[in-house]
Structure formats: structure tokens, C-alpha cells
N, C-alpha and C. Protein backbone atom coordinates (compact mmCIF):
# COMPACT_ATOMS: atom_id res chain seq x y z
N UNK A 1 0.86 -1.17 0.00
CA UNK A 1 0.00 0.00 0.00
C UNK A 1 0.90 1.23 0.00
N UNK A 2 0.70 2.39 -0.57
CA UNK A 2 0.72 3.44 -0.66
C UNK A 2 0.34 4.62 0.50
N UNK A 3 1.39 5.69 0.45
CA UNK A 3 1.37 6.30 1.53
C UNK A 3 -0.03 7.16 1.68
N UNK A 4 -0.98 7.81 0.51
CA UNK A 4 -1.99 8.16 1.06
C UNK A 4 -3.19 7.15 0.59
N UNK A 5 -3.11 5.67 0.44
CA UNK A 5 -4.08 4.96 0.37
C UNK A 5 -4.20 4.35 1.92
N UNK A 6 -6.11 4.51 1.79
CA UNK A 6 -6.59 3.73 3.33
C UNK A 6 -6.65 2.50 3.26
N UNK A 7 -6.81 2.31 4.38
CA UNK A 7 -7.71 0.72 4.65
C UNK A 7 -8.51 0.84 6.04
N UNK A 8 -9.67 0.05 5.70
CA UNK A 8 -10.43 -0.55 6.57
C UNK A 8 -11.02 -1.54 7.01
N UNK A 9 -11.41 -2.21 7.88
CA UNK A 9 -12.08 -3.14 7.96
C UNK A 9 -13.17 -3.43 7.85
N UNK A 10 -14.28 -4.32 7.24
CA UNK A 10 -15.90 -4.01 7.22
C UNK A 10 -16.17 -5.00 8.44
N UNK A 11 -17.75 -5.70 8.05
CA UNK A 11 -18.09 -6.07 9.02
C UNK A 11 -18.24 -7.57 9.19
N UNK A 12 -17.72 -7.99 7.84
CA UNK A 12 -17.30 -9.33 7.45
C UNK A 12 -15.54 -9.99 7.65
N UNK A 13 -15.09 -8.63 7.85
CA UNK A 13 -13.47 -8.99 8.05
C UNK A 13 -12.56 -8.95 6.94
N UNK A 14 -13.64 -8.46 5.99
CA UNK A 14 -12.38 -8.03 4.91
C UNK A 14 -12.22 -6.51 4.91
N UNK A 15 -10.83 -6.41 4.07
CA UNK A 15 -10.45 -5.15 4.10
C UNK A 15 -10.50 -4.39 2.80
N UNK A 16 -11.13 -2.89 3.03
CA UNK A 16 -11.52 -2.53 2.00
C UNK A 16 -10.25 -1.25 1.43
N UNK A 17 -9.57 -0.97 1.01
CA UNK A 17 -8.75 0.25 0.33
C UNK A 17 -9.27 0.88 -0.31
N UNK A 18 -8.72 2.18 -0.52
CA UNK A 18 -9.26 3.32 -0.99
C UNK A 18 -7.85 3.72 -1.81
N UNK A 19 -7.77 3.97 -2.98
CA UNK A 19 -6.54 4.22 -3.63
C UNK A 19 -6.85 5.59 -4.28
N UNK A 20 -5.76 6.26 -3.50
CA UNK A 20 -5.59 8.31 -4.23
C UNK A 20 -4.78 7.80 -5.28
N UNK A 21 -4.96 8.80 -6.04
CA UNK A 21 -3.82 9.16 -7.27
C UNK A 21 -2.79 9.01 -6.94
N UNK A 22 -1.99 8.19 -7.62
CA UNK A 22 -0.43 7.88 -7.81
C UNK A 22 -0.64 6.86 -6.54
N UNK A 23 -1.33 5.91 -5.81
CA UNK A 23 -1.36 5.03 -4.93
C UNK A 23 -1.63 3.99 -5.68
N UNK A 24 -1.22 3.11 -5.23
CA UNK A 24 -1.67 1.30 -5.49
C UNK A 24 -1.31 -0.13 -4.59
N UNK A 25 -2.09 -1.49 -4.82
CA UNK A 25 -2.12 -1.95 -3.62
C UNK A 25 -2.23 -3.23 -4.24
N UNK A 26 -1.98 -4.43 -3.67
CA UNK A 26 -1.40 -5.81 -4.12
C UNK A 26 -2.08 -6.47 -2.88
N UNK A 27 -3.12 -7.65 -2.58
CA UNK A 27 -3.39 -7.93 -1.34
C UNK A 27 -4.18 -9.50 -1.75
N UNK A 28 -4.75 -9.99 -0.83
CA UNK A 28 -5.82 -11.29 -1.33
C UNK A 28 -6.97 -11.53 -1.19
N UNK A 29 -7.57 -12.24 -1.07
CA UNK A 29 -8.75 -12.85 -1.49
C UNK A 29 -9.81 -12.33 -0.33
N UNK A 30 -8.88 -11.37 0.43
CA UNK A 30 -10.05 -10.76 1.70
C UNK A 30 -10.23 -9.34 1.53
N UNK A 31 -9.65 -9.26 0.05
CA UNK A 31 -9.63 -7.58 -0.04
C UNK A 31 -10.20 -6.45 -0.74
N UNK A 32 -10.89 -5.68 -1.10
CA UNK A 32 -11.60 -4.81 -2.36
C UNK A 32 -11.01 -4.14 -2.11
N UNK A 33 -10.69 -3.28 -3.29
CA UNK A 33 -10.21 -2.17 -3.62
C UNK A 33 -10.42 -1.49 -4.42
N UNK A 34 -10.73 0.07 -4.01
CA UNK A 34 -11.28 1.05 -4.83
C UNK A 34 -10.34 2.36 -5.12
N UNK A 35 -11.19 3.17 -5.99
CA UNK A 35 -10.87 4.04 -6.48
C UNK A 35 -11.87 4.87 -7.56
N UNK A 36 -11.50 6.28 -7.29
CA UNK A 36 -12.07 7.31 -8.20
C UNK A 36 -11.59 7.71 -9.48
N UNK A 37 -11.34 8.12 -10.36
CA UNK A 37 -10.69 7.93 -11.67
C UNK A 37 -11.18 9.28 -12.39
N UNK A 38 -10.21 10.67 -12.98
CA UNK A 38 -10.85 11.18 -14.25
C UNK A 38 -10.19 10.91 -15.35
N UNK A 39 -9.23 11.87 -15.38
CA UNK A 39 -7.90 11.62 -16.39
C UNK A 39 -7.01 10.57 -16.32
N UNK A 40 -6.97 10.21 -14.50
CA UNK A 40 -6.30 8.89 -14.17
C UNK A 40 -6.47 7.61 -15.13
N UNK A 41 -5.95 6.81 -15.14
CA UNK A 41 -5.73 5.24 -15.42
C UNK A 41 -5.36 4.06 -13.88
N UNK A 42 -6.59 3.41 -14.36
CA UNK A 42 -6.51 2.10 -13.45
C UNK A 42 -6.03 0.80 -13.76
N UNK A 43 -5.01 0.35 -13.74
CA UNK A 43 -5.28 -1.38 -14.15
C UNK A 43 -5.08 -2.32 -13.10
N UNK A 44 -6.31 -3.35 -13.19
CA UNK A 44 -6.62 -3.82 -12.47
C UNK A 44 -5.75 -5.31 -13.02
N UNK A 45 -5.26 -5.83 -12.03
CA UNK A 45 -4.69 -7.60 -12.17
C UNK A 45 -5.37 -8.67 -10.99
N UNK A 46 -5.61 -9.35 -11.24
CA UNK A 46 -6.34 -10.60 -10.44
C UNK A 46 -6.16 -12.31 -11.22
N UNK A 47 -5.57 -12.78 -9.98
CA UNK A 47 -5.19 -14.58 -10.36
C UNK A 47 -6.92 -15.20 -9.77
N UNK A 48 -6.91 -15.62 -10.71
CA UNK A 48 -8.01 -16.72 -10.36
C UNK A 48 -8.11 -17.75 -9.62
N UNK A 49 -6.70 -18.50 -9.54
CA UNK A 49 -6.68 -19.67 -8.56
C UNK A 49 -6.12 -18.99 -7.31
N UNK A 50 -5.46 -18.67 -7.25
CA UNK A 50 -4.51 -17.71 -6.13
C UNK A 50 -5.19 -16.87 -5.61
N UNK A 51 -6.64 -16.52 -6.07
CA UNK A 51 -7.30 -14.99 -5.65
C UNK A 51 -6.47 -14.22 -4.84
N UNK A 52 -5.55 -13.15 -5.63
CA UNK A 52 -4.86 -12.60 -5.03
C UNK A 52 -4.55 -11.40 -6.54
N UNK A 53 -4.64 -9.94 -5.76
CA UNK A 53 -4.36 -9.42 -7.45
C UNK A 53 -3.93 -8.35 -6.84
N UNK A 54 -4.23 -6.99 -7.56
CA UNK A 54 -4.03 -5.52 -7.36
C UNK A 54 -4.52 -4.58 -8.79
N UNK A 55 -4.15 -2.95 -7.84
CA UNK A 55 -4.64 -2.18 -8.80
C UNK A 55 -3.71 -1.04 -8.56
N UNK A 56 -3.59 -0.08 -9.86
CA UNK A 56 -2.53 0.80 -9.43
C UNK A 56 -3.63 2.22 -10.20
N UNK A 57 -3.19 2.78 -9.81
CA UNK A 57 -4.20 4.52 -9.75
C UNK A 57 -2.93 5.57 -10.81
N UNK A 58 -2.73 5.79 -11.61
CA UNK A 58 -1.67 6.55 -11.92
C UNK A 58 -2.55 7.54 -12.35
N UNK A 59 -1.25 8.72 -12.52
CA UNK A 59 -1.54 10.01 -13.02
C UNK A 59 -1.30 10.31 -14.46
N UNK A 60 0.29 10.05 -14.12
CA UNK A 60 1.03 10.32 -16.06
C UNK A 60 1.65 9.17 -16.34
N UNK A 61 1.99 9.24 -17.52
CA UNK A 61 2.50 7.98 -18.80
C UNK A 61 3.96 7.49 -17.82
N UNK A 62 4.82 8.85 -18.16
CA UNK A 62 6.31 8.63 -17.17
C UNK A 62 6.75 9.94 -16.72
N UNK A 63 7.49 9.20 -15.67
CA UNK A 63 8.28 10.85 -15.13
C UNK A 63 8.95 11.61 -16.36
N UNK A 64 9.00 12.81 -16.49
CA UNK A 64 9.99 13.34 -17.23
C UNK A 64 11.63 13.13 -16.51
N UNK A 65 11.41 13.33 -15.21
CA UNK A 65 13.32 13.70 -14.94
C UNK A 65 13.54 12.29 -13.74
N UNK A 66 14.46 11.84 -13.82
CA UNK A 66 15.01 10.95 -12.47
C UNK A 66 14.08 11.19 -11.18
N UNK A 67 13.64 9.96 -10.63
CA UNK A 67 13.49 9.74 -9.29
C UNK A 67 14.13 10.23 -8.47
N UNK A 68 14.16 10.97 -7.30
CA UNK A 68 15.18 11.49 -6.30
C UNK A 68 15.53 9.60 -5.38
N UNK A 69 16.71 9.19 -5.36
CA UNK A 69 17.27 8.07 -4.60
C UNK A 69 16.61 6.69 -5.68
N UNK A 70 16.11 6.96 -6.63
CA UNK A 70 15.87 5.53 -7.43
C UNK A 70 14.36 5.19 -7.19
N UNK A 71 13.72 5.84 -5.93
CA UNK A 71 12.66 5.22 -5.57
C UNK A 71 11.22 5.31 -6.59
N UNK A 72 10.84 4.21 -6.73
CA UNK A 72 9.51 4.10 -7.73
C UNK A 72 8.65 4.10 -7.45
N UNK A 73 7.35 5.04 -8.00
CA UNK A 73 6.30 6.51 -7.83
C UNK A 73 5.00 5.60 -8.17
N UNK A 74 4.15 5.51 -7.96
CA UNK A 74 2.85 5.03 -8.70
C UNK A 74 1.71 5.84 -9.18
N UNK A 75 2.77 6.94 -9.21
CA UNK A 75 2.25 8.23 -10.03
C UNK A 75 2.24 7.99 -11.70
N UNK A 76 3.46 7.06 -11.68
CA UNK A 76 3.63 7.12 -13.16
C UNK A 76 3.25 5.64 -13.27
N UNK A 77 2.58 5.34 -15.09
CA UNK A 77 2.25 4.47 -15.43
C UNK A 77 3.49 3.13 -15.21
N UNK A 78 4.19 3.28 -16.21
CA UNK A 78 5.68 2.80 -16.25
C UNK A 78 6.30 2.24 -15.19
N UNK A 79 6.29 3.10 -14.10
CA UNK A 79 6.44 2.64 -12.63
C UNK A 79 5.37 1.88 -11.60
N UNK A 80 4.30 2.48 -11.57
CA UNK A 80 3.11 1.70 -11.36
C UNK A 80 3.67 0.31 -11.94
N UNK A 81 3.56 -0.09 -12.81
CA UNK A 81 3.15 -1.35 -13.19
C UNK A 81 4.53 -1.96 -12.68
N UNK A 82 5.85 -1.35 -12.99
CA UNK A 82 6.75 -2.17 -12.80
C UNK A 82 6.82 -2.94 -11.18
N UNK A 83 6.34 -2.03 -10.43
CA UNK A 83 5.95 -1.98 -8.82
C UNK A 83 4.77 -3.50 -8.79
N UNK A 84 3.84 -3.42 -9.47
CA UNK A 84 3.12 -4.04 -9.45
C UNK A 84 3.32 -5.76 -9.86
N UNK A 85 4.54 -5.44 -11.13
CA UNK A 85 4.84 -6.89 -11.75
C UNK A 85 5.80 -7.00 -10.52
N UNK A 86 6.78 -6.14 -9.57
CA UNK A 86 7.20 -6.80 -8.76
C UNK A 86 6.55 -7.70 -7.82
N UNK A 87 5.10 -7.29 -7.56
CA UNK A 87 4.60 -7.86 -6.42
C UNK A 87 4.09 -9.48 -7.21
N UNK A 88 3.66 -9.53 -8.31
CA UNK A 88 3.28 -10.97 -8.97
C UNK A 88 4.76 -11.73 -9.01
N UNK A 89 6.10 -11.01 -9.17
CA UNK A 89 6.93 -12.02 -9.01
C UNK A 89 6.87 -12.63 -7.45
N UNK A 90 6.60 -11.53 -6.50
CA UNK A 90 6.96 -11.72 -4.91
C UNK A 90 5.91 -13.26 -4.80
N UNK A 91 4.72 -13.07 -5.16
CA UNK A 91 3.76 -13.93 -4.63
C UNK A 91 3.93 -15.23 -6.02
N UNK A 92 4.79 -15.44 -6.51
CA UNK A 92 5.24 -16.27 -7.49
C UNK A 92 4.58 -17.38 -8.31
N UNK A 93 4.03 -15.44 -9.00
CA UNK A 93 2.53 -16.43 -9.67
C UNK A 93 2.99 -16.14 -11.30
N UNK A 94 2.48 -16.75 -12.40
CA UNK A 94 3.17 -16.23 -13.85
C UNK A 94 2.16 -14.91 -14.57
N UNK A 95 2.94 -14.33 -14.61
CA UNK A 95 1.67 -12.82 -15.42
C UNK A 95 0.77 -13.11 -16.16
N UNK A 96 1.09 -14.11 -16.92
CA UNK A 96 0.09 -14.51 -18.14
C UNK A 96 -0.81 -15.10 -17.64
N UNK A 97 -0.76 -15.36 -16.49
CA UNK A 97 -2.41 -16.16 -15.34
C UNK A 97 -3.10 -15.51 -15.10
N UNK A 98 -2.81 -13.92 -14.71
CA UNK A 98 -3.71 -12.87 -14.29
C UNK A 98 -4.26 -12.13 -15.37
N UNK A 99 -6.12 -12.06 -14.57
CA UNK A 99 -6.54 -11.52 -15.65
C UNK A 99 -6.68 -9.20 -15.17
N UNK A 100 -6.55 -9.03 -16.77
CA UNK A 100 -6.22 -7.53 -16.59
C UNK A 100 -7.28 -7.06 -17.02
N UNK A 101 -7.13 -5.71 -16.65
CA UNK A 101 -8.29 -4.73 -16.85
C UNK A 101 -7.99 -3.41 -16.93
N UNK A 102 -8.21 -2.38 -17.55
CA UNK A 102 -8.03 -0.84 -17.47
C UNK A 102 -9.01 0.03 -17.87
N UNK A 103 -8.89 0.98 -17.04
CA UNK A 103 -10.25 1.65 -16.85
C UNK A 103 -10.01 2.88 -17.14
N UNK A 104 -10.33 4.02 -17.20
CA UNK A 104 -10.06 5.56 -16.99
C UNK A 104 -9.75 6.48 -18.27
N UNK A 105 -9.15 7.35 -17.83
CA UNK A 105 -8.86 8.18 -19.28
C UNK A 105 -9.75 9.03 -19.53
N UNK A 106 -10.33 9.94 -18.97
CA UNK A 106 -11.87 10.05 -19.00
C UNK A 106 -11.10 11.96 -19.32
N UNK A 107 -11.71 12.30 -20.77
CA UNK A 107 -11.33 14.30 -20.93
C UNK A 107 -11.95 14.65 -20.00
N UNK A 108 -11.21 15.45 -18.78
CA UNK A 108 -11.89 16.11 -18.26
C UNK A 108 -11.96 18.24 -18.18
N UNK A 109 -11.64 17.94 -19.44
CA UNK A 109 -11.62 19.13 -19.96
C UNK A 109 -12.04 19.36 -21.54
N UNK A 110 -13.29 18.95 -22.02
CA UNK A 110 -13.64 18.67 -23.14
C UNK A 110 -13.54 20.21 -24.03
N UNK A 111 -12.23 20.08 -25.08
CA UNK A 111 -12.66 21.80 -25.93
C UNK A 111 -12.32 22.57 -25.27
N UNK A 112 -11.12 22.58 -24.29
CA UNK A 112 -10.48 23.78 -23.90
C UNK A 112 -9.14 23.94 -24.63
N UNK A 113 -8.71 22.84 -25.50
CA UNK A 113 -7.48 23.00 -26.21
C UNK A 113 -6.47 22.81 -25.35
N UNK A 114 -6.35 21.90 -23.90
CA UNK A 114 -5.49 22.01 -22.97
C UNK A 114 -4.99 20.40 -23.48
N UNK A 115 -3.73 20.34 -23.63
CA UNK A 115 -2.89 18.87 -23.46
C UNK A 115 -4.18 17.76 -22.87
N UNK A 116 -4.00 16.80 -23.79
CA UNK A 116 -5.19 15.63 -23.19
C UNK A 116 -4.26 14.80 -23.12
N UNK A 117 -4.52 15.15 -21.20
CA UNK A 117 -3.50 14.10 -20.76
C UNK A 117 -4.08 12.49 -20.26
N UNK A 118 -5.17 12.44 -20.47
CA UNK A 118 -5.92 11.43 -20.66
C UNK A 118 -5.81 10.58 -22.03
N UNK A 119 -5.54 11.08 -22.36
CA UNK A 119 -5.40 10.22 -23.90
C UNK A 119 -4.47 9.42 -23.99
N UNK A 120 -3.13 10.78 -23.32
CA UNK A 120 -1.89 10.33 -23.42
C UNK A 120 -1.62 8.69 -22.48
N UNK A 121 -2.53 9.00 -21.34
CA UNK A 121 -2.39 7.79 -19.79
C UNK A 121 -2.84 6.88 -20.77
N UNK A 122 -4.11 6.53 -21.27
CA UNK A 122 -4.47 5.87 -21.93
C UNK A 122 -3.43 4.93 -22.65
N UNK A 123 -3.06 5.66 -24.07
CA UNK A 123 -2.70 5.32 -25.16
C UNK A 123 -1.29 4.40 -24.63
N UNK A 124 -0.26 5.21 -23.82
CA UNK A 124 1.05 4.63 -23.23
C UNK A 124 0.56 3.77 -22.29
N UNK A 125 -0.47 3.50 -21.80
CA UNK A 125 -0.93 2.22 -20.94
C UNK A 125 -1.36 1.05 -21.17
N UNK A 126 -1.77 1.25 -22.42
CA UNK A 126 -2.52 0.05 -23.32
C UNK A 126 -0.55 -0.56 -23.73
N UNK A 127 0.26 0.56 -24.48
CA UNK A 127 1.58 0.03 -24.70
C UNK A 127 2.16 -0.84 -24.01
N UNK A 128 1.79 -0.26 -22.32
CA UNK A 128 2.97 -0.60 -21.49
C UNK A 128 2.68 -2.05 -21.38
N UNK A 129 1.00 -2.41 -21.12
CA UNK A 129 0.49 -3.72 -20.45
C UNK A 129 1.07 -5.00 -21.50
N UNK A 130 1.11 -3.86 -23.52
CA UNK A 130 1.61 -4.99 -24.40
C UNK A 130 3.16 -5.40 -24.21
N UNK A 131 3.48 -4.26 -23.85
CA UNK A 131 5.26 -4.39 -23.58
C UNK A 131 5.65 -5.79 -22.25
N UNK A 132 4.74 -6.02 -21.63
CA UNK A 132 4.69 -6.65 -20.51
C UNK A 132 4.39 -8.21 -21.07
N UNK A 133 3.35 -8.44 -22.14
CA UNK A 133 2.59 -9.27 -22.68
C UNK A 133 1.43 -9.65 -22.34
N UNK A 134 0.93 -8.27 -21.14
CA UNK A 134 -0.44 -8.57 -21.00
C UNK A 134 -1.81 -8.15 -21.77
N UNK A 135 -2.38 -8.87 -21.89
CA UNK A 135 -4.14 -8.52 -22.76
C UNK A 135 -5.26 -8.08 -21.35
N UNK A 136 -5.72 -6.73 -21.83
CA UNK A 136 -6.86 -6.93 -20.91
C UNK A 136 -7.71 -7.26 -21.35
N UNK A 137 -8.40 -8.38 -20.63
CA UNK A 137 -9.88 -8.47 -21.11
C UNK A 137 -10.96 -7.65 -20.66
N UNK A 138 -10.47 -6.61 -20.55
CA UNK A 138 -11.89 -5.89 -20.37
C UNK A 138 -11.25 -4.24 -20.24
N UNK A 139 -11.61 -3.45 -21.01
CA UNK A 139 -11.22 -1.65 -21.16
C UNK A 139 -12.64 -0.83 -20.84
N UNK A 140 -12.29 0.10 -20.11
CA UNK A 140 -12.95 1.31 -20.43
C UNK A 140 -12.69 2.34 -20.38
N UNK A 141 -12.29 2.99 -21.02
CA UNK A 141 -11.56 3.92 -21.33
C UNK A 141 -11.96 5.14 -22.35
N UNK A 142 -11.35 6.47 -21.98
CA UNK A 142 -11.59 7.55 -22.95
C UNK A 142 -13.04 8.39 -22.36
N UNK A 143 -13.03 8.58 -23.45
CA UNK A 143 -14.56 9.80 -23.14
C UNK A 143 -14.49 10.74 -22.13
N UNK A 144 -15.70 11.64 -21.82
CA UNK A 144 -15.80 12.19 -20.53
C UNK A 144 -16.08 12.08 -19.23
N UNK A 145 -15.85 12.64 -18.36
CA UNK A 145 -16.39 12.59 -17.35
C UNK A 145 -15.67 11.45 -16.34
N UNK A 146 -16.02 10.88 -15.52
CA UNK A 146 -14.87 10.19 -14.53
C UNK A 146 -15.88 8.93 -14.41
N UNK A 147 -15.24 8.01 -13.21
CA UNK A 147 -15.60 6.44 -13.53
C UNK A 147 -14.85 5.85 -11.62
N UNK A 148 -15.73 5.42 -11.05
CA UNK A 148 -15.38 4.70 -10.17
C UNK A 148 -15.32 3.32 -9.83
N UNK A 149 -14.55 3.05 -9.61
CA UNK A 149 -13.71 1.25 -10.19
C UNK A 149 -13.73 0.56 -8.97
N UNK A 150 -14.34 -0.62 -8.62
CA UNK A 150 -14.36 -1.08 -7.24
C UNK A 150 -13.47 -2.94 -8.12
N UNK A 151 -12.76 -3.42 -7.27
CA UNK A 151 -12.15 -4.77 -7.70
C UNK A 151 -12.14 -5.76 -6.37
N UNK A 152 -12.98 -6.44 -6.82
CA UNK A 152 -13.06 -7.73 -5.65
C UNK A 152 -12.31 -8.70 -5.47
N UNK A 153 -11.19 -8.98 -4.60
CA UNK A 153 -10.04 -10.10 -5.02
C UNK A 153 -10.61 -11.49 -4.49
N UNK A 154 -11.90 -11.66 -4.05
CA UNK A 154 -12.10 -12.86 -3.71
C UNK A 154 -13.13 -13.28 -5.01
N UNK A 155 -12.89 -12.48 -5.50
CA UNK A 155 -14.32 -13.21 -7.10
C UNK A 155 -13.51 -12.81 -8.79
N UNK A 156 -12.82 -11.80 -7.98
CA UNK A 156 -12.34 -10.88 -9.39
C UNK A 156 -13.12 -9.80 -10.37
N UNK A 157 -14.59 -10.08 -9.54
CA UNK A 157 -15.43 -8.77 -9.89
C UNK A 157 -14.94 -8.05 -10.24
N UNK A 158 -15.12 -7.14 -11.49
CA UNK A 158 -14.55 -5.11 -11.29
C UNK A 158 -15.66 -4.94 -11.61
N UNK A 159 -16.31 -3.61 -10.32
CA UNK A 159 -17.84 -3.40 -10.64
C UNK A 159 -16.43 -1.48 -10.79
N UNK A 160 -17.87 -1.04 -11.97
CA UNK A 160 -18.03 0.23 -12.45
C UNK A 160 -19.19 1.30 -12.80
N UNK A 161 -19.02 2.44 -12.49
CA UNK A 161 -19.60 3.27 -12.61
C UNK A 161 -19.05 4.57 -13.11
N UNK A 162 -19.43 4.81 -14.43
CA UNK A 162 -19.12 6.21 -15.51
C UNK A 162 -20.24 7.26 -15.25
N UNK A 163 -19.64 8.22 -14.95
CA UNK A 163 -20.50 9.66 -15.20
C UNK A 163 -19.88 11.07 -16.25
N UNK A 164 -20.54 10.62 -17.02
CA UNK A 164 -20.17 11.90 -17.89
C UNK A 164 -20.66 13.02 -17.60
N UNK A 165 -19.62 13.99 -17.43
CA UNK A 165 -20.37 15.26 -16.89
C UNK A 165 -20.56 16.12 -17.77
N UNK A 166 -20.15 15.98 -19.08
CA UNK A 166 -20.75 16.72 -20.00
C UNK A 166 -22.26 16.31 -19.99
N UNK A 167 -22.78 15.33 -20.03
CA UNK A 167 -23.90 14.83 -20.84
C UNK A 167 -25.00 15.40 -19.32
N UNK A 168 -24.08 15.32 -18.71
CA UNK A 168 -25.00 15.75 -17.13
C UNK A 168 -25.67 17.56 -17.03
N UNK A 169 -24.23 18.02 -17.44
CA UNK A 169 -24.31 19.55 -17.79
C UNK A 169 -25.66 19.80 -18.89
N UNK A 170 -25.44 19.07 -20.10
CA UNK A 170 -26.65 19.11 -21.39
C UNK A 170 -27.48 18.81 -20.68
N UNK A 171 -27.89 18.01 -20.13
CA UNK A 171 -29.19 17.19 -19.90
C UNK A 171 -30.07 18.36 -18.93
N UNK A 172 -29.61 19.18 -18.11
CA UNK A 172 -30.16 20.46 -17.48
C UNK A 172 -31.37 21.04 -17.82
């Protein structure tokens, strides 16, 4: 876990996380984990036999300049994941077992002519997961408005919810 991601306990004894931007979290089969998403990117990993997975919350594609001391950010896509394939080596399971998922990317600045840095998380995330050799089976990605991503490690559920806030604004 990540320094500003929570945890709690419910009332069944599993533990639920809450993942901020640039946070992410690796845990098992007693665990959900969530997150809010606009411009962000989520990808979600989960073993089926192992029920045991994670999710990482990033901001941007990659750092532009060096890490201060080497240490790796889950701010960035690139790093995120590498953080993440560390933890599937730790629990010494093979990547190609887990199933993936990515979510987010969402303009949240539709027609202001500002850098779509959503596109960018996107587009270099879909790269990175091929660079890795992973397929997600399941995307949602792009468009407007933001998307909240809940991942169940004891089923492998990813429940979702998209709100476009353009279409919210029109609809008035």
C-alpha cells in the first residue's frame, strides 16, 4: 500500500482500500479495492486460482526527470506497473495467469485545447500492459467525465460506474 491509500475493515473482516492518485495496492482474497478515476488510469490484475491481485491509480504515462534516490512513484504508469509486476513475481505467480483490466482516461476538460493528458495515460498504458505481454480483457476507457472502479479479489469482480459530466451539464 501506498502512503496516502486507506484501509479498513468491514463487518465481514475483509479489508476494504481506498486508492488516491499515484497510490496502489497488491493484497488477497479478503480484499476490495477502490478508487475514483478522471484523467487517471486504473489497471486492475487478479489470479483466479490464487485470488490474489491488485490495482494501481496513476496520473502520467512517465516521469519526465530521475526519481530522487531511485525510488519508484505510482504516479507514473511505467512505474506503477513495474511496482506491481514486482509484487506478482513476490507472490510467485506467472503474469500470463492474471486476468487484466483498465479503466479511466476520461477528458476532463472537453474543448479547452489544454494537453489531453488522458489520452496520453491511456494510449502509453494500453503500450505498457503490451510491452509486458499482458491482454486486458476488459477496457474502459476515454470519453468524458470520470468512472469509479471497485475490484473484488475474492471473485475478481470489477464493478463500475461512468459519469459523464458533459452529458449531465446538457441534460439540465
Amino acid at each position: 500500500m501506498t502512503a496516502t491509500a486507506t484501509a479498513m475493515v468491514d463487518a465481514e473482516g475483509r479489508t476494504e482500500v481506498v486508492l488516491g492518485p499515484g497510490d496502489l495496492y497488491f493484497g488477497d482474497r479478503n480484499t476490495r479495492i477502490r478508487t475514483l478515476l478522471g484523467s487517471c488510469v486504473a489497471v486492475t490484475l487478479w489470479h483466479p486460482y490464487a485470488l490474489i491481485g491488485g490495482m494501481c491509480h496513476y496520473m502520467m504515462p512517465t516521469r519526465q526527470q530521475a526519481g530522487e534516490g531511485g525510488e519508484l512513484s505510482g504516479r507514473y504508469a511505467d512505474e506503477a506497473l513495474e511496482i506491481l509486476m514486482a509484487q506478482v513475481r513476490r507472490a510467485g505467480t506467472p503474469p500470463d495467469e492474471y486476468q487484466v483490466k483498465m479503466f479511466g482516461g476520461g477528458n476532463q476538460f472537453a474543448g479547452t485545447g489544454r494537453i489531453d493528458v488522458a489520452a496520453r495515460n491511456v494510449e502509453f498504458g494500453l503500450d505498457l500492459l503490451a510491452h509486458h505481454g499482458l491482454i486486458p480483457s476488459a477496457t474502459h476507457l476515454g470519453g468524458n467525465g470520470h468512472r469509479q472502479v471497485i475490484l473484488d479479489l475474492w471473485s475478481g469482480d470489477v464493478w463500475l460506474r461512468h459519469v459523464d459530466h458533459l452529458e449531465e451539464v446538457t441534460a439540465r
